[in-house]
C-alpha atoms as a PDB file:
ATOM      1  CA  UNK A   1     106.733 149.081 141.349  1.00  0.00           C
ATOM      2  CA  UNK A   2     105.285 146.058 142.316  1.00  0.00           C
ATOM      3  CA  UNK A   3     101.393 146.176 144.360  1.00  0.00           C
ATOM      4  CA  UNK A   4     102.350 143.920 147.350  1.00  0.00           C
ATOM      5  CA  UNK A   5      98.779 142.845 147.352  1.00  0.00           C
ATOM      6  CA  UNK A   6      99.270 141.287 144.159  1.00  0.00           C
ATOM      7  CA  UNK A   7     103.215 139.907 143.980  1.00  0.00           C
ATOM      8  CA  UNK A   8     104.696 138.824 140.798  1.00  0.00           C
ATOM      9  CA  UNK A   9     107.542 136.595 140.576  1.00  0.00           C
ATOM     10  CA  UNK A  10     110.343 138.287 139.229  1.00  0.00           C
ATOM     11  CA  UNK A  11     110.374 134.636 136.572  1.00  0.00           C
ATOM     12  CA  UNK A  12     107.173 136.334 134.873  1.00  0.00           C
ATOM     13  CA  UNK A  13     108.617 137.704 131.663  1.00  0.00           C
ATOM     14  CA  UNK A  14     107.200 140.513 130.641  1.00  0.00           C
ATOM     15  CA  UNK A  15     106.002 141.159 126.735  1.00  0.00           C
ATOM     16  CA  UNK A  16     106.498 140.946 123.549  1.00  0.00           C
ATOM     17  CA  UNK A  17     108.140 138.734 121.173  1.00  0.00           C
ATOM     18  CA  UNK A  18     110.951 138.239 123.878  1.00  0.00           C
ATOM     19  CA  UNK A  19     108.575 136.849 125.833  1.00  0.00           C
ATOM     20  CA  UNK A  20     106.909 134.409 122.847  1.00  0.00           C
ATOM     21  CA  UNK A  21     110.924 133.281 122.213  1.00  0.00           C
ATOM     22  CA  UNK A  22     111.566 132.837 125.460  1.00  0.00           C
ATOM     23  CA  UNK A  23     108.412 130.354 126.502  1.00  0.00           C
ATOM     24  CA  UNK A  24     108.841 128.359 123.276  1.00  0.00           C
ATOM     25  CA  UNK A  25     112.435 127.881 124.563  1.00  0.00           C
ATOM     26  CA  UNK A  26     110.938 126.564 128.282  1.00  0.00           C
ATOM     27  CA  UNK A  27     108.804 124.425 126.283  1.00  0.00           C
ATOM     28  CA  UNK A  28     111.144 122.910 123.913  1.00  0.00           C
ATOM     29  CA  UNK A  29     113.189 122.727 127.935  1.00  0.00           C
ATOM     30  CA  UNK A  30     110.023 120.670 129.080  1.00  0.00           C
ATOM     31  CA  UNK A  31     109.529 118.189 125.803  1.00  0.00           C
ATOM     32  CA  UNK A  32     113.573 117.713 126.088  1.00  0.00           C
ATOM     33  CA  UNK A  33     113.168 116.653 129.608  1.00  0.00           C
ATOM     34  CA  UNK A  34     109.926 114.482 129.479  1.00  0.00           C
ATOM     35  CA  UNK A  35     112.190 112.463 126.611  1.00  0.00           C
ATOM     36  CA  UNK A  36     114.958 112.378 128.631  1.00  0.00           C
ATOM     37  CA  UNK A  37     113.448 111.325 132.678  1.00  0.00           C
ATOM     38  CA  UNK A  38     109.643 109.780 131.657  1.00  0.00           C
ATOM     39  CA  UNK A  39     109.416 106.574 130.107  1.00  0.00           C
ATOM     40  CA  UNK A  40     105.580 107.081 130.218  1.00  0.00           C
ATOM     41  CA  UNK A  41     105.646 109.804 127.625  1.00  0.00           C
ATOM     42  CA  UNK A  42     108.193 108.438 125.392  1.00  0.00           C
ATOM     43  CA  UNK A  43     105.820 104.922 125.032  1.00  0.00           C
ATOM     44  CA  UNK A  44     102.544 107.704 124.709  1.00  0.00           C
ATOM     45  CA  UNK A  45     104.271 109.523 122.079  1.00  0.00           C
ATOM     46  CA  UNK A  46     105.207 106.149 120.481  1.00  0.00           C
ATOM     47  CA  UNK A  47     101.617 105.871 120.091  1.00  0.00           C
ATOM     48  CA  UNK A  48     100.825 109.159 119.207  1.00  0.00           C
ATOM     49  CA  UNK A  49     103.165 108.566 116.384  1.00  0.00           C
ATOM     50  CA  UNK A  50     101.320 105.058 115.255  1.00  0.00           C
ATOM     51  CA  UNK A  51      98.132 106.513 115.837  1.00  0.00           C
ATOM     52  CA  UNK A  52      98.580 109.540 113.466  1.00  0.00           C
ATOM     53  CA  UNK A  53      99.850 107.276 110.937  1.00  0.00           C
ATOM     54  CA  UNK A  54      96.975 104.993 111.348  1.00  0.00           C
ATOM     55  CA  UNK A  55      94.280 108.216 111.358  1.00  0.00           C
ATOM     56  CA  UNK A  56      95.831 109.612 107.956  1.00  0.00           C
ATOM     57  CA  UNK A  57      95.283 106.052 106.624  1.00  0.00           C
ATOM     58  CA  UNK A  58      91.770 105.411 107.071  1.00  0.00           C
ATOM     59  CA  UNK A  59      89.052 105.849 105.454  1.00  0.00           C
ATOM     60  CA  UNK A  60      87.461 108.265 107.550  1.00  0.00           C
ATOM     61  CA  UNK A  61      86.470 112.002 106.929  1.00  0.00           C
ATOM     62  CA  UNK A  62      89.168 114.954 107.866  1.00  0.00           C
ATOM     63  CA  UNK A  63      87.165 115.994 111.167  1.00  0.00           C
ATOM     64  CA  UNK A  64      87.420 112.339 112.044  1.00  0.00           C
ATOM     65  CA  UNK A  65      91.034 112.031 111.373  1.00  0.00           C
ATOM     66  CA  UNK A  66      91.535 114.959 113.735  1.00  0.00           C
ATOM     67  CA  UNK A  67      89.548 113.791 116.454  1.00  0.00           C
ATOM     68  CA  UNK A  68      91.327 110.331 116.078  1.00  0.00           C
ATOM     69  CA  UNK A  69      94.710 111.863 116.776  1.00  0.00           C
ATOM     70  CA  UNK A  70      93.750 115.144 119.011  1.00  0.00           C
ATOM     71  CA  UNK A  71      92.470 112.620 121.528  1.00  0.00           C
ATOM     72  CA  UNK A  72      95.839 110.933 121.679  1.00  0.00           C
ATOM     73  CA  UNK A  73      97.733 114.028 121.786  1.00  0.00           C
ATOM     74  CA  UNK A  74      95.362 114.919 124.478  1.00  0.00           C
ATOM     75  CA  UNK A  75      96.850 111.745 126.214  1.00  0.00           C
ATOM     76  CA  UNK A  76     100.244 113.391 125.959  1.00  0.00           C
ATOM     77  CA  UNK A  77      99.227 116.621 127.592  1.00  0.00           C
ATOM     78  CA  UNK A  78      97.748 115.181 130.464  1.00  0.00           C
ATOM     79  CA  UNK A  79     100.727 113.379 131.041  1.00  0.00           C
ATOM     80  CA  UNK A  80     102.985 115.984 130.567  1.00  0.00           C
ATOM     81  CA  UNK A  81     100.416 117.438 133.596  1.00  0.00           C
ATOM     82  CA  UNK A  82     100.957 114.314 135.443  1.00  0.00           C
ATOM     83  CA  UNK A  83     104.743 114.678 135.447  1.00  0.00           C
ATOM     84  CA  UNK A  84     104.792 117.920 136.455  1.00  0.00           C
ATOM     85  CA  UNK A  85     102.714 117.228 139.715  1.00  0.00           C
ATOM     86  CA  UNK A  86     105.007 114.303 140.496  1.00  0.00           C
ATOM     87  CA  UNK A  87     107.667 116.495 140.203  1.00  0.00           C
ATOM     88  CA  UNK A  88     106.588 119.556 142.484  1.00  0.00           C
ATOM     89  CA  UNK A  89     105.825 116.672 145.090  1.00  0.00           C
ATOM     90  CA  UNK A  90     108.939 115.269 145.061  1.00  0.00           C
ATOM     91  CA  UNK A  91     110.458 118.467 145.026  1.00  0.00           C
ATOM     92  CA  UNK A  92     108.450 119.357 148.049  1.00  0.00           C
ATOM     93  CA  UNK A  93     109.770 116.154 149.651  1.00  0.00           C
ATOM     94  CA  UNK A  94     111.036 112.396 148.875  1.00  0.00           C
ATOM     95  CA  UNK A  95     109.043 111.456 152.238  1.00  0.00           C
ATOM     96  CA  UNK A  96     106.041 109.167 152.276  1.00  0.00           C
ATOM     97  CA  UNK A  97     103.095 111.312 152.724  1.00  0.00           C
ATOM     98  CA  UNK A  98      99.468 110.140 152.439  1.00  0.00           C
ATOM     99  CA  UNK A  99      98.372 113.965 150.656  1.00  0.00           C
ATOM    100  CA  UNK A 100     101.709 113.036 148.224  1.00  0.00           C
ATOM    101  CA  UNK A 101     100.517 109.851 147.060  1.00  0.00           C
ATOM    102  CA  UNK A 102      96.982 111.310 146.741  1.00  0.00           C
ATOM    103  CA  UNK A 103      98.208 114.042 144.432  1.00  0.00           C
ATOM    104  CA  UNK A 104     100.473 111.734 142.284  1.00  0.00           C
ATOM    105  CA  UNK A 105      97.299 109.415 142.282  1.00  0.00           C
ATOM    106  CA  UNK A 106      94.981 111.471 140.741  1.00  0.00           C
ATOM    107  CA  UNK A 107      97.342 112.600 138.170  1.00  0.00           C
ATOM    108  CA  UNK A 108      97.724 109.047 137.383  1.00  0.00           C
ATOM    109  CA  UNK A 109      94.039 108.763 137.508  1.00  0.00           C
ATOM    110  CA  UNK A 110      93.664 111.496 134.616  1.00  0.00           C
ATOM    111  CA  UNK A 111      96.150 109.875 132.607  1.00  0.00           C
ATOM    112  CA  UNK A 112      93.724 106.921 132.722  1.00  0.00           C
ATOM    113  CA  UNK A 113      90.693 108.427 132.016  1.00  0.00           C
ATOM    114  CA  UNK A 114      92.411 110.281 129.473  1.00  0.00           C
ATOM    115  CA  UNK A 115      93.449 106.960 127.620  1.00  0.00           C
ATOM    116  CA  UNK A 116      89.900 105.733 128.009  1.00  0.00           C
ATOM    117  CA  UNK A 117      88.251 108.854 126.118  1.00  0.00           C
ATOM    118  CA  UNK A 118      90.959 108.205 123.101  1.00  0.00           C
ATOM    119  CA  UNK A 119      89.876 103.999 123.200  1.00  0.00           C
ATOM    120  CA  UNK A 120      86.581 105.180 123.100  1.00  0.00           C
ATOM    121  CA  UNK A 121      86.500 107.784 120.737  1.00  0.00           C
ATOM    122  CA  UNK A 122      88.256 105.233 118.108  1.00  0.00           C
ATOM    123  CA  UNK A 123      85.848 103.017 119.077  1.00  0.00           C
ATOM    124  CA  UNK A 124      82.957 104.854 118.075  1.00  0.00           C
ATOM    125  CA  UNK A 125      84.952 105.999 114.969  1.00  0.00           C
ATOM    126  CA  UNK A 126      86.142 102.983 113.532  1.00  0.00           C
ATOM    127  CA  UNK A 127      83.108 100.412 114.687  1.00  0.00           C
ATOM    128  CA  UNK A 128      81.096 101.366 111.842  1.00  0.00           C
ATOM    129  CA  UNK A 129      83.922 101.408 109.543  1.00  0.00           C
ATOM    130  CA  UNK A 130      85.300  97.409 110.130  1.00  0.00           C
ATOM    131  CA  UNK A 131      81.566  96.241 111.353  1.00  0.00           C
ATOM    132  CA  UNK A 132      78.736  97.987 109.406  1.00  0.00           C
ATOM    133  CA  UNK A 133      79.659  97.927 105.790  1.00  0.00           C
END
């Protein structure tokens, strides 16, 4: 029995490997339908794709490889974040609402800041690589 202090939604799965199966399943649910509905992540993972390519090809060291493409796949979770706000809101309501347009703003706003940390961080990386040898 449930504490009604404390309510759990009867969604929660419980334990166990059921429960690993079964969240791999919504998130494999989630990828399909960020494909599918947001143009914004399909160009993003366009560039995640170009950018791992391009990090495996340069002549950088392994830790700077991965920090080349974690930052891009970083890009790609806050976006997947960014989607899921927008769609709670318009769940909520299709109305014009000043709070609404604030919310979906400052997910847009961390998708931005999120692109500047990856320009910057291949910035840093690859400067001295074209410009100081």
């Amino acid at each position: 029995m449930t504490d009604p202090q404390f309510p759990i939604s009867e969604f929660k799965s419980k334990s166990g490997f059921k429960r690993i199966r079964m969240a791999l399943g919504y998130s494999m649910a989630g990828f399909r339908s960020a494909w599918r509905g947001e143009h914004a992540f399909r160009q993003e993972l366009f560039m995640v794709v170009v950018a791992v390519v391009a990090a495996l090809l340069l002549p950088v060291s392994a830790l700077e490889k991965l920090l080349l493409i974690v930052v891009f796949v970083l890009v790609l979770i806050v976006e997947l974040i960014n989607s899921a706000i927008e769609a709670v809101v318009d769940r909520v309501s299709l109305e014009r609402n000043p709070l609404s347009k604030n919310a979906k703003d400052f997910g847009s706003a961390a998708v931005l800041l999120s692109l500047m940390i990856a320009a910057a961080t291949w910035l840093v990386i690859l400067w001295p690589v074209f410009f100081h040898r």
